[in-house]
C-alpha atoms as a PDB file:
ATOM      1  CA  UNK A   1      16.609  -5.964  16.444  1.00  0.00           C
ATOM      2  CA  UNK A   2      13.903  -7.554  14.652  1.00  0.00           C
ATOM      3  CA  UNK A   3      12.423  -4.313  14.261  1.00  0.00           C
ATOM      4  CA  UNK A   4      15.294  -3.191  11.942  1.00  0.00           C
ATOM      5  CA  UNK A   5      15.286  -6.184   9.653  1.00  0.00           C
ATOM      6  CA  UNK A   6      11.343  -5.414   9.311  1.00  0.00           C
ATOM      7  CA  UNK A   7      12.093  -1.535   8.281  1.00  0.00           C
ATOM      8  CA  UNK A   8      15.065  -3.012   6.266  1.00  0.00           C
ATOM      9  CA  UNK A   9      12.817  -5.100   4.219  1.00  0.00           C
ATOM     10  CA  UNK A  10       9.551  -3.268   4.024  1.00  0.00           C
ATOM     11  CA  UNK A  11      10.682   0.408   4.681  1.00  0.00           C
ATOM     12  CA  UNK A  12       7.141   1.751   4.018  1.00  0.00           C
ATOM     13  CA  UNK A  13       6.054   0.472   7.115  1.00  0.00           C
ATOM     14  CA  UNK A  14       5.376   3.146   9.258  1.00  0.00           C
ATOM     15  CA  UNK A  15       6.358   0.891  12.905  1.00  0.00           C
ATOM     16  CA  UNK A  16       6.603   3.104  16.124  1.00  0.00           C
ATOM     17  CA  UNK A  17       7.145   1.189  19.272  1.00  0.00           C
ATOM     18  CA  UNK A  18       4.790   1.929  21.555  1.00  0.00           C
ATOM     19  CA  UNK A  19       5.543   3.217  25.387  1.00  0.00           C
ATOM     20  CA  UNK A  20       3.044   0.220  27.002  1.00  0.00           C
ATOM     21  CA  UNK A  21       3.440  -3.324  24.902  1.00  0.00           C
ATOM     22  CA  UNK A  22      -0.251  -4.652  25.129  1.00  0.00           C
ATOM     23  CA  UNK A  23      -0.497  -7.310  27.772  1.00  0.00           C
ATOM     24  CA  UNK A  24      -3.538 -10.408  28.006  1.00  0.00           C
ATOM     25  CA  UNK A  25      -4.783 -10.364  31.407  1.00  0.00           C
ATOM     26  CA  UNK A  26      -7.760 -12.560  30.921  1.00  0.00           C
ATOM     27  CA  UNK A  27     -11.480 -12.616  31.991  1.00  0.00           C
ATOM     28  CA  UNK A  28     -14.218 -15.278  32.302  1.00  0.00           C
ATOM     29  CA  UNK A  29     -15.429 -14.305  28.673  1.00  0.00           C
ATOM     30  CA  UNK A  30     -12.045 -15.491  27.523  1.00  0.00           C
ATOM     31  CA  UNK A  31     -11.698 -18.529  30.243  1.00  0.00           C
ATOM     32  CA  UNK A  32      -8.758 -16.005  31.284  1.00  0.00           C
ATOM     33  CA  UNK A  33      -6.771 -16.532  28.314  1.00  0.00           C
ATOM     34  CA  UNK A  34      -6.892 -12.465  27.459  1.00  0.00           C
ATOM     35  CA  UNK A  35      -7.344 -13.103  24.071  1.00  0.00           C
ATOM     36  CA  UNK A  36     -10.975 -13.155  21.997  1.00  0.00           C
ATOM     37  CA  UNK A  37     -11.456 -14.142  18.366  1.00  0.00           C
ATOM     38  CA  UNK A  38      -8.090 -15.187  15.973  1.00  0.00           C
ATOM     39  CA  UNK A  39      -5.872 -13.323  14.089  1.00  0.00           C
ATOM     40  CA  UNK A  40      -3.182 -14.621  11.547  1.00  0.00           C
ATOM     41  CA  UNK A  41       0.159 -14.295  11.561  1.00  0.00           C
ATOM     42  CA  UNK A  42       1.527 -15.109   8.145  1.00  0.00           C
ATOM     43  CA  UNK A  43       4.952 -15.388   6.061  1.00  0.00           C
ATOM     44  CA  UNK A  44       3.945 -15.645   2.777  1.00  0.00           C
ATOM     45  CA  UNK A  45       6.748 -16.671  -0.145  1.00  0.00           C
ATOM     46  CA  UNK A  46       5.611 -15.287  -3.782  1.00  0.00           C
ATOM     47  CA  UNK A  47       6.692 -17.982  -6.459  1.00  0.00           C
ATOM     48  CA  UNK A  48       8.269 -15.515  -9.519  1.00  0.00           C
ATOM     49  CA  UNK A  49      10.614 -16.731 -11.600  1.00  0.00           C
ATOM     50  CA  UNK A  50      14.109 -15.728  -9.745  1.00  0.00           C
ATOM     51  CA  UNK A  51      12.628 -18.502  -7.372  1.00  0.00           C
ATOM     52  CA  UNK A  52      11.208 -21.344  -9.324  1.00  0.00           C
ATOM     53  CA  UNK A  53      14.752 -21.091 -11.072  1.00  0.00           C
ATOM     54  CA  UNK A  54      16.182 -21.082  -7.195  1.00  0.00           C
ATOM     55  CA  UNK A  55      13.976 -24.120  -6.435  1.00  0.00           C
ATOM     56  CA  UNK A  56      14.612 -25.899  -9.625  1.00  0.00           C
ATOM     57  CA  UNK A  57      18.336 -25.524  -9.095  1.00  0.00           C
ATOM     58  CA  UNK A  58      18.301 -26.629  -5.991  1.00  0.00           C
ATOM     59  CA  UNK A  59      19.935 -23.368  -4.405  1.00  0.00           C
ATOM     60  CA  UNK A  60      20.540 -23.392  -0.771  1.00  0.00           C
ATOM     61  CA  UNK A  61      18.022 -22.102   1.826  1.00  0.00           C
ATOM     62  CA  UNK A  62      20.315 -19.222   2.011  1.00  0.00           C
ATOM     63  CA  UNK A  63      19.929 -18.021  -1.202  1.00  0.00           C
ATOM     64  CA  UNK A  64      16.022 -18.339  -1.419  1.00  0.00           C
ATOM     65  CA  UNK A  65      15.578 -16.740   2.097  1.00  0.00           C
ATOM     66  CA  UNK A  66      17.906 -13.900   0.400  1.00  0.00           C
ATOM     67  CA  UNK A  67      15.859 -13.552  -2.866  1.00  0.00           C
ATOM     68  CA  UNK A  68      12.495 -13.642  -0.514  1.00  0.00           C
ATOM     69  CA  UNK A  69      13.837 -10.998   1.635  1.00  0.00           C
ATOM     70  CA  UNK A  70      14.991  -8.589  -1.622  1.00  0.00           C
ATOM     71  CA  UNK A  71      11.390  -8.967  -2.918  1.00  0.00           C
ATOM     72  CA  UNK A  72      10.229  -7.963   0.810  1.00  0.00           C
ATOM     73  CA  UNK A  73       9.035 -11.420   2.356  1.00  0.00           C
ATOM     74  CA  UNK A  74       8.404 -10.774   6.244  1.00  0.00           C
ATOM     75  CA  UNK A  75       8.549 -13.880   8.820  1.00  0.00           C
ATOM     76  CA  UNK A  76       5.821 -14.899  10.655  1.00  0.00           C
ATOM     77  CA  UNK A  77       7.572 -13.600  13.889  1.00  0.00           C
ATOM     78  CA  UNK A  78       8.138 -10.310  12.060  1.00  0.00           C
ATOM     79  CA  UNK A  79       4.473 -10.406  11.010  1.00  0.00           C
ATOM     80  CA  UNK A  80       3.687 -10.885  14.430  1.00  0.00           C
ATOM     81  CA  UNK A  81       5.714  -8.103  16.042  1.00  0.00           C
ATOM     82  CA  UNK A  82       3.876  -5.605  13.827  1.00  0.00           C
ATOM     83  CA  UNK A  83       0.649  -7.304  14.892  1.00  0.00           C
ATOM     84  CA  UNK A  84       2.013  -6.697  18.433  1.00  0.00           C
ATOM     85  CA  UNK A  85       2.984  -2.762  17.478  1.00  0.00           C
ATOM     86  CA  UNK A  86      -0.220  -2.581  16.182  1.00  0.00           C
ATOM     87  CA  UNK A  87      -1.980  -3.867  19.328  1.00  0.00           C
ATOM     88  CA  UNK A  88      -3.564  -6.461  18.275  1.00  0.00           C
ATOM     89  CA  UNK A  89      -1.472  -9.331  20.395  1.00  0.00           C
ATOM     90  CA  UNK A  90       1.111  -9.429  22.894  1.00  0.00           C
ATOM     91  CA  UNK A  91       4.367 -10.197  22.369  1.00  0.00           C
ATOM     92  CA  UNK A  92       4.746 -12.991  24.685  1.00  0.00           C
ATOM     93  CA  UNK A  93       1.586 -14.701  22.393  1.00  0.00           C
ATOM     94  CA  UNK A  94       3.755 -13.771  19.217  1.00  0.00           C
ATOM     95  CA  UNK A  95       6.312 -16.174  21.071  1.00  0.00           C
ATOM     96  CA  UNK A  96       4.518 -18.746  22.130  1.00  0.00           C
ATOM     97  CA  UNK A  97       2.984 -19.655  18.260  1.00  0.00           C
ATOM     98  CA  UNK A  98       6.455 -18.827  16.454  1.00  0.00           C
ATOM     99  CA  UNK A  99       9.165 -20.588  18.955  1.00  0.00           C
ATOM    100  CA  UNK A 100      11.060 -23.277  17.101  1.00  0.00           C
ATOM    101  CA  UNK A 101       9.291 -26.994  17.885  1.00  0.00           C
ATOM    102  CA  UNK A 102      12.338 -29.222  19.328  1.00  0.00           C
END
């Protein structure tokens, strides 16, 4: 599903799900973590003038998230599942660093 609101929003995005999602067995290089190295996983909101006046006028989260999304803001989790398509993490690591904190 997440896949769709990623084509939605940034349809030049050439995503193909691959047959095998990569997977992070481990070694002892790694101390069996499976992963070596960082990479970032970013959502990244551009400031333009629609939104300062959004901000400004204290519009709801709704509305900016809207605005963001027209202008072709990913979230981090989407950012991540294209890192995953890409194979460059799993998607069980993609997960773990974007589940909502209680």
């Amino acid at each position: 599903m997440e896949l769709e609101f990623i084509k939605k929003v940034r349809p030049s995005l050439d995503l193909v799900i691959p047959d095998k999602l990569p997977q992070a067995p481990g070694c002892d290089i790694c101390s069996h973590t499976g992963y070596k190295g960082r990479i970032s996983v970013i959502e990244v909101l551009c400031i333009d003038t629609e939104m300062r006046d959004l901000i400004l006028n204290k519009a709801s989260s709704i509305k900016m998230i809207e605005a963001a999304r027209r202008k072709g803001m990913i979230t981090m989790r989407e950012d991540g599942i294209i890192k995953v398509i890409q194979g460059l993490t799993s998607l069980a690591e993609v997960h773990r660093v974007t589940a909502l904190q209680a």
